[in-house]
C-alpha atoms as a PDB file:
ATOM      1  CA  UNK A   1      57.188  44.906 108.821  1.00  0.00           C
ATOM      2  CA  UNK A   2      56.214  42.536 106.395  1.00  0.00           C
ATOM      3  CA  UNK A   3      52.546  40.545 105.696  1.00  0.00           C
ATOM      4  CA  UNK A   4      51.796  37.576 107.318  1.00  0.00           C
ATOM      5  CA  UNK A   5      50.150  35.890 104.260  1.00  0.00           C
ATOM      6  CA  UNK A   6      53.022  34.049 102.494  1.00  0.00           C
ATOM      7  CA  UNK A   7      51.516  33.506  99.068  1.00  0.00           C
ATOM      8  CA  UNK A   8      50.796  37.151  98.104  1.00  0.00           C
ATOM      9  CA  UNK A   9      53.817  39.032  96.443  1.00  0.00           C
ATOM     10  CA  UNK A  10      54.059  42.162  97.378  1.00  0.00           C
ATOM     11  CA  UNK A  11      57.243  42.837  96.120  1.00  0.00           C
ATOM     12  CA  UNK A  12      58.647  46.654  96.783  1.00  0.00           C
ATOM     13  CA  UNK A  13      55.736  47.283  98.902  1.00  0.00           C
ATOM     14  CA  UNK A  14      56.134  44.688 101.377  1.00  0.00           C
ATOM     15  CA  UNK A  15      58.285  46.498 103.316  1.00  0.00           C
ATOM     16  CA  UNK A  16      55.519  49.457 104.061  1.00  0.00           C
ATOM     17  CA  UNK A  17      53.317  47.809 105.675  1.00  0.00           C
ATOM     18  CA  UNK A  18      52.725  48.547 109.511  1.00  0.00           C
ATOM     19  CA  UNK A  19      53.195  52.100 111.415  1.00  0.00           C
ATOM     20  CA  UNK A  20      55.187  54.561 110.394  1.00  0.00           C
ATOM     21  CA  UNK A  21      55.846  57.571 112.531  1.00  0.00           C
ATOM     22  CA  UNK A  22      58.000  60.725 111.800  1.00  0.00           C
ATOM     23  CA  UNK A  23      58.949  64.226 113.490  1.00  0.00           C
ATOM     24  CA  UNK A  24      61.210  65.219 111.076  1.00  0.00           C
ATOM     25  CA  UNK A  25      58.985  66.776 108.038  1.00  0.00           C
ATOM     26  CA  UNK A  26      59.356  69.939 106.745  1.00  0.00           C
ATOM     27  CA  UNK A  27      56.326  71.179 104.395  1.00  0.00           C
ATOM     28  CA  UNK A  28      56.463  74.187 102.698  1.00  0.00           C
ATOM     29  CA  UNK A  29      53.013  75.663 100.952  1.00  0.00           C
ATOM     30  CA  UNK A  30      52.083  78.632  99.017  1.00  0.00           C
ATOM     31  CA  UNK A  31      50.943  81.552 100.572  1.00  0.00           C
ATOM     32  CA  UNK A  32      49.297  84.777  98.372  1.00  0.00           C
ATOM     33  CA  UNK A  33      52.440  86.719  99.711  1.00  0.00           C
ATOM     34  CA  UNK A  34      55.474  83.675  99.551  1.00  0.00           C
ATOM     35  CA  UNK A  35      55.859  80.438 101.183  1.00  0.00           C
ATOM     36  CA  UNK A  36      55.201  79.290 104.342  1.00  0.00           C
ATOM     37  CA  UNK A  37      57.229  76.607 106.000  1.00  0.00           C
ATOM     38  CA  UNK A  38      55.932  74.532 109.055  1.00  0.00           C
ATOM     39  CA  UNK A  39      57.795  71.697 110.692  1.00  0.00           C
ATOM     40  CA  UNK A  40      55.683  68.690 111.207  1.00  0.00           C
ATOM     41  CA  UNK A  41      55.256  65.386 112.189  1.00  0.00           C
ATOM     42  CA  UNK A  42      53.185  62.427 110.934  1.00  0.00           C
ATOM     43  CA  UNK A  43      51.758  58.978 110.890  1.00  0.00           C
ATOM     44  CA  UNK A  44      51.159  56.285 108.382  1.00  0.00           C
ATOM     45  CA  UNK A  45      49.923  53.321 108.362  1.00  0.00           C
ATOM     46  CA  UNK A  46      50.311  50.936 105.630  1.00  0.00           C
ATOM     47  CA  UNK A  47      47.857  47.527 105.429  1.00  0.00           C
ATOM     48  CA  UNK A  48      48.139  44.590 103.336  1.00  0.00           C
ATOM     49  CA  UNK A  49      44.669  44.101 101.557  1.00  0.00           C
ATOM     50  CA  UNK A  50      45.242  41.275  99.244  1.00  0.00           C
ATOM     51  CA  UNK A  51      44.853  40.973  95.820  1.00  0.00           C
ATOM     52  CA  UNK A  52      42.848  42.673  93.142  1.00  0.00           C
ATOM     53  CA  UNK A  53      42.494  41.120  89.952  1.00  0.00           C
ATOM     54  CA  UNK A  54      41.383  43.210  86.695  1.00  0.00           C
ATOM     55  CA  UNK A  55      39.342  41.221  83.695  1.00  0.00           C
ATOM     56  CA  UNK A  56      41.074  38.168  84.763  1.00  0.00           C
ATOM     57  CA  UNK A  57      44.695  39.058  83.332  1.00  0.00           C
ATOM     58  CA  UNK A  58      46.449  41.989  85.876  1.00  0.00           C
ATOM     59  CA  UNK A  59      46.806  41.160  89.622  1.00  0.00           C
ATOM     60  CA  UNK A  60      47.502  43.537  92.027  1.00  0.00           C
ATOM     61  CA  UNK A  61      49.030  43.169  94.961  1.00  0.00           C
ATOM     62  CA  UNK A  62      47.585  45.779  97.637  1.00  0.00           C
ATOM     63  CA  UNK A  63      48.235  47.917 100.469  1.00  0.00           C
ATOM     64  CA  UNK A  64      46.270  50.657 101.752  1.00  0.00           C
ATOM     65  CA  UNK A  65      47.316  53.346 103.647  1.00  0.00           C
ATOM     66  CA  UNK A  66      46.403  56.674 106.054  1.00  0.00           C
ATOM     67  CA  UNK A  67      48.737  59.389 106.268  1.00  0.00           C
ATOM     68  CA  UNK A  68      47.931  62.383 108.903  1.00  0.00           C
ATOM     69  CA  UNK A  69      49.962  65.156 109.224  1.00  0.00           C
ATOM     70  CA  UNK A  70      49.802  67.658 112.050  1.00  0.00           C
ATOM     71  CA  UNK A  71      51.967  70.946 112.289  1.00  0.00           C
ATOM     72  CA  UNK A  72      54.062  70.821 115.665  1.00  0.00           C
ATOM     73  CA  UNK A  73      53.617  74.848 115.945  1.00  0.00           C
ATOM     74  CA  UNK A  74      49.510  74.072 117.242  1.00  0.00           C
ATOM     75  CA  UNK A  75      49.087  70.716 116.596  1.00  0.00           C
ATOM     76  CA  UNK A  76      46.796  70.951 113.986  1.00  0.00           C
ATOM     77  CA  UNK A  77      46.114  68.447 111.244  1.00  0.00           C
ATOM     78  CA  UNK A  78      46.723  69.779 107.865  1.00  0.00           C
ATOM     79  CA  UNK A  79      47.074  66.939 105.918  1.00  0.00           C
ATOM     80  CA  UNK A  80      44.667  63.982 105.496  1.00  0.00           C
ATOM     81  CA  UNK A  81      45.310  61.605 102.706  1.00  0.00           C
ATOM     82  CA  UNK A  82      44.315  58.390 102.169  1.00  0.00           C
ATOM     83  CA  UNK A  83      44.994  55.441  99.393  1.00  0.00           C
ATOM     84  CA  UNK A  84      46.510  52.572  97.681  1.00  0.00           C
ATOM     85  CA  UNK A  85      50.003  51.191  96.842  1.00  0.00           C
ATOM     86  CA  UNK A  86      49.719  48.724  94.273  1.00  0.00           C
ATOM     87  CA  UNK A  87      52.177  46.502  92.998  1.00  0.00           C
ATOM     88  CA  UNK A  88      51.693  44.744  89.476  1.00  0.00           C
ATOM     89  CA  UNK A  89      55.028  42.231  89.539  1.00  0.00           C
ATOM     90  CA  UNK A  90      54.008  40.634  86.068  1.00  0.00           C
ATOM     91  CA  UNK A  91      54.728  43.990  84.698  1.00  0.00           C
ATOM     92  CA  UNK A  92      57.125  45.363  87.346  1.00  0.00           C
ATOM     93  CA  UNK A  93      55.115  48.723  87.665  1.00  0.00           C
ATOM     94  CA  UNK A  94      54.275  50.432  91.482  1.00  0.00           C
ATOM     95  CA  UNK A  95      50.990  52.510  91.591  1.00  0.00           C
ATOM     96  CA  UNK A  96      50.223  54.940  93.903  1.00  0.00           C
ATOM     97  CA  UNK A  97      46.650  56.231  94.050  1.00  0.00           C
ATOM     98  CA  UNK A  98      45.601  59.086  96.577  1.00  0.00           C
ATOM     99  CA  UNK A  99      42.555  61.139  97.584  1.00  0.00           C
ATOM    100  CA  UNK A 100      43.199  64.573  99.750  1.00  0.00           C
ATOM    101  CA  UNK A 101      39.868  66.092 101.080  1.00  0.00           C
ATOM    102  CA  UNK A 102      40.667  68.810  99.026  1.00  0.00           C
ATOM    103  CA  UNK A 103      38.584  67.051  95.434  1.00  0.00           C
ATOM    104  CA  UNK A 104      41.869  66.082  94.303  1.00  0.00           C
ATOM    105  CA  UNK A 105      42.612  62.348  93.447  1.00  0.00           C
ATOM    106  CA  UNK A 106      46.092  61.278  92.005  1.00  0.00           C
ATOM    107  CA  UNK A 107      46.981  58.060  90.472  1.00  0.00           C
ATOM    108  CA  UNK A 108      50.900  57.779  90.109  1.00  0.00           C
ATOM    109  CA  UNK A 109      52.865  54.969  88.548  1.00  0.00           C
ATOM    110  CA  UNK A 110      56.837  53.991  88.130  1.00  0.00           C
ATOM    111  CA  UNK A 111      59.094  51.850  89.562  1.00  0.00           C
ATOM    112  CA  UNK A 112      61.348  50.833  92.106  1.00  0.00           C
ATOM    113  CA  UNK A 113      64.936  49.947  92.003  1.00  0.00           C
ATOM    114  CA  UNK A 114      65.087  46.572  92.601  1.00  0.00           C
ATOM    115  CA  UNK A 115      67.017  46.150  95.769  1.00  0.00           C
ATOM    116  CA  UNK A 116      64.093  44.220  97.907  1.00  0.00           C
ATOM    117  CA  UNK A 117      65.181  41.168  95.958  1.00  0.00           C
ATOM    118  CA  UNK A 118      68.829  41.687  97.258  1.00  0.00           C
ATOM    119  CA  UNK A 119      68.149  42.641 100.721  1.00  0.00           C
ATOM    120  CA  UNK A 120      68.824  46.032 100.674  1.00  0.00           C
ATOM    121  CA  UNK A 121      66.922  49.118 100.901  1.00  0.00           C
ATOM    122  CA  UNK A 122      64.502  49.807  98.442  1.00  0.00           C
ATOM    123  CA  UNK A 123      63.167  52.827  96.141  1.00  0.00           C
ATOM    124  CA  UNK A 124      60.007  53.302  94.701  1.00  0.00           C
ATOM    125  CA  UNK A 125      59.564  56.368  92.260  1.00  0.00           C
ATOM    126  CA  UNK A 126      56.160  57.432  91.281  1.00  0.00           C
ATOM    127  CA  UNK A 127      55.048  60.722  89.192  1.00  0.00           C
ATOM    128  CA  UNK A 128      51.804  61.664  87.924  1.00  0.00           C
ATOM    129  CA  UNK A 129      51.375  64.703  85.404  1.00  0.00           C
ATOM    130  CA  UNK A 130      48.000  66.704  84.436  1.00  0.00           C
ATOM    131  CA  UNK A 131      45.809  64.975  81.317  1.00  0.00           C
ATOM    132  CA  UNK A 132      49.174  62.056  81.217  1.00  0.00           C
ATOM    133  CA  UNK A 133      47.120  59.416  79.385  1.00  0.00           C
ATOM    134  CA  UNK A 134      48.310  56.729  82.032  1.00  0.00           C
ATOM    135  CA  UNK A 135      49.400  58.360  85.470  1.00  0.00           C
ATOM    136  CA  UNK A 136      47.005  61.400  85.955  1.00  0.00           C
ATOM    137  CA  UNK A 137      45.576  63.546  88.317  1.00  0.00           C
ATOM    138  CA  UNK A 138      41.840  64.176  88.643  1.00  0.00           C
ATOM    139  CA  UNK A 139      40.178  67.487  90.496  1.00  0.00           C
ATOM    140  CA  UNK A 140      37.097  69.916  91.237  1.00  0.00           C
ATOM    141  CA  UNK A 141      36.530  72.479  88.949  1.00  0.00           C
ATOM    142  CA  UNK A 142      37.077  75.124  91.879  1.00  0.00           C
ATOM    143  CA  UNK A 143      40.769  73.319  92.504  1.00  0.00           C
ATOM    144  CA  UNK A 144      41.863  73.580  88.686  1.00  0.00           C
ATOM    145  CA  UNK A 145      40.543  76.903  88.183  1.00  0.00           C
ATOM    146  CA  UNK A 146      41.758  78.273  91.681  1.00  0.00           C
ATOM    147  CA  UNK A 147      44.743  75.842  92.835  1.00  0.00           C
ATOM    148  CA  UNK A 148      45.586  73.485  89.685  1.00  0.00           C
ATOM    149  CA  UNK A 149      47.796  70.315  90.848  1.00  0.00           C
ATOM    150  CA  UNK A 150      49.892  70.562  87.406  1.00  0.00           C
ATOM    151  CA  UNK A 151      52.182  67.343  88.793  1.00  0.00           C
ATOM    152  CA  UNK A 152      52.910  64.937  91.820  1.00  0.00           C
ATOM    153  CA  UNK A 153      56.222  63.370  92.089  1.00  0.00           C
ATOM    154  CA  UNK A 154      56.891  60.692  95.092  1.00  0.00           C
ATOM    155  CA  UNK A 155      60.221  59.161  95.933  1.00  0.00           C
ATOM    156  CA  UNK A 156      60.439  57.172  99.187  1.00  0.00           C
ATOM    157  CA  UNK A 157      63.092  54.661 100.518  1.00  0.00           C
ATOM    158  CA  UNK A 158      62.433  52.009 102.986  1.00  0.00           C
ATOM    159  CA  UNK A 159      65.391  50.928 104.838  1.00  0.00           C
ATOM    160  CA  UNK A 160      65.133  48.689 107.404  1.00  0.00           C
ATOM    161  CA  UNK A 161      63.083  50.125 110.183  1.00  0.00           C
ATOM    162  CA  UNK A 162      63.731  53.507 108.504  1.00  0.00           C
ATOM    163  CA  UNK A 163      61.412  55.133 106.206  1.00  0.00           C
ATOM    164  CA  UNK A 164      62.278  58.573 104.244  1.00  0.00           C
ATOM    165  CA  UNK A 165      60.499  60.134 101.346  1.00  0.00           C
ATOM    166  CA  UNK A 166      60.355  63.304  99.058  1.00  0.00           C
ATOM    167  CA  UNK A 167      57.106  64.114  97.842  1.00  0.00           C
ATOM    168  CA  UNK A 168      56.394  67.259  95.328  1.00  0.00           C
ATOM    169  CA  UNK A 169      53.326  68.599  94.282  1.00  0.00           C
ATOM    170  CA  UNK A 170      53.812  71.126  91.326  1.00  0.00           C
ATOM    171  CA  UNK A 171      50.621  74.008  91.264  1.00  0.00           C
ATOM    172  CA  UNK A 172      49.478  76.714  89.639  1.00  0.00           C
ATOM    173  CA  UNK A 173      47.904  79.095  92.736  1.00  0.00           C
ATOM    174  CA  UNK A 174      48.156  82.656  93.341  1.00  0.00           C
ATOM    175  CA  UNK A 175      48.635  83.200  89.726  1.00  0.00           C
ATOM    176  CA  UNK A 176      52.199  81.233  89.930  1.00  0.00           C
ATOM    177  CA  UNK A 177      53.446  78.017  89.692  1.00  0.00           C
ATOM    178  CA  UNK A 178      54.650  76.340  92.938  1.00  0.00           C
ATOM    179  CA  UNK A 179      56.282  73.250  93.785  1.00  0.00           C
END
């Protein structure tokens, strides 16, 4: 699963790109009286998009990606997100930015550990906190006051053909914090 244009580097992220699909997810959400836990499965699709240069000095490399999630209980979606991976490889930094059709928009940096350049599998680490001055996380007034996103932390490993991630989203909802 890699790009088919040669001259763009997209490091870590080359890997990602094509269709990924899982039926092994486990989500568990708040709920006014606990947690609720539904097993799921998913698609995402990562595509190469090219560069993106910034004032001439940062390029980006870029892949954007959809990510639906349906509950196998009903078959309902009941997660829709959609974004950018960006990799700056002058700076070695991964970026992760994500909108949910919630009114919540994250934009998560970090790194990865290095292994694409040896062949092996790779992990990328990204984490976003509430008012961070560089990786932050942007929302509605009715989602802070009601269901603040406090945090985001992503961790995924890709593997081969295999892709596997952890991703936490801390919140403040139901008068507690969750995550």
């Amino acid at each position: 699963m890699t790009d088919e244009n040669p001259e763009i580097d997209y490091g870590p992220l080359a890997g990602l790109i094509g269709t990924w699909m899982g039926d092994k997810g486990l989500d568990v959400s708040p709920e006014p009286d606990g947690t609720e836990e539904s097993d799921y499965y998913e698609t995402i699709v990562f595509e190469a998009t090219g560069v993106a240069e910034n004032a001439e000095l940062q390029r980006l490399a870029t892949v954007r990606y959809l990510q639906i999630v349906t509950r196998k209980s009903n078959d309902e979606v009941f997660h829709d997100q959609t974004g950018y991976w960006m990799w700056d490889g002058a700076a070695g930094v991964v970026m992760q930015s994500l909108t949910i059709p919630r009114a919540v928009c994250v934009l998560a940096g970090g790194t990865h550990d290095g292994a694409s350049d040896k062949g092996g599998p790779v992990t990328i680490q990204v984490a976003a906190k509430l008012d961070d001055p560089d990786w932050g996380l942007v929302q509605s007034p009715f989602m802070r006051d009601k269901a603040s996103t406090l945090a985001f932390d992503h961790r995924l490993t890709i593997d081969g053909d295999k892709l596997t991630y952890n991703e936490t989203t801390l919140l403040d909802i139901y008068g507690r914090h969750f995550g």
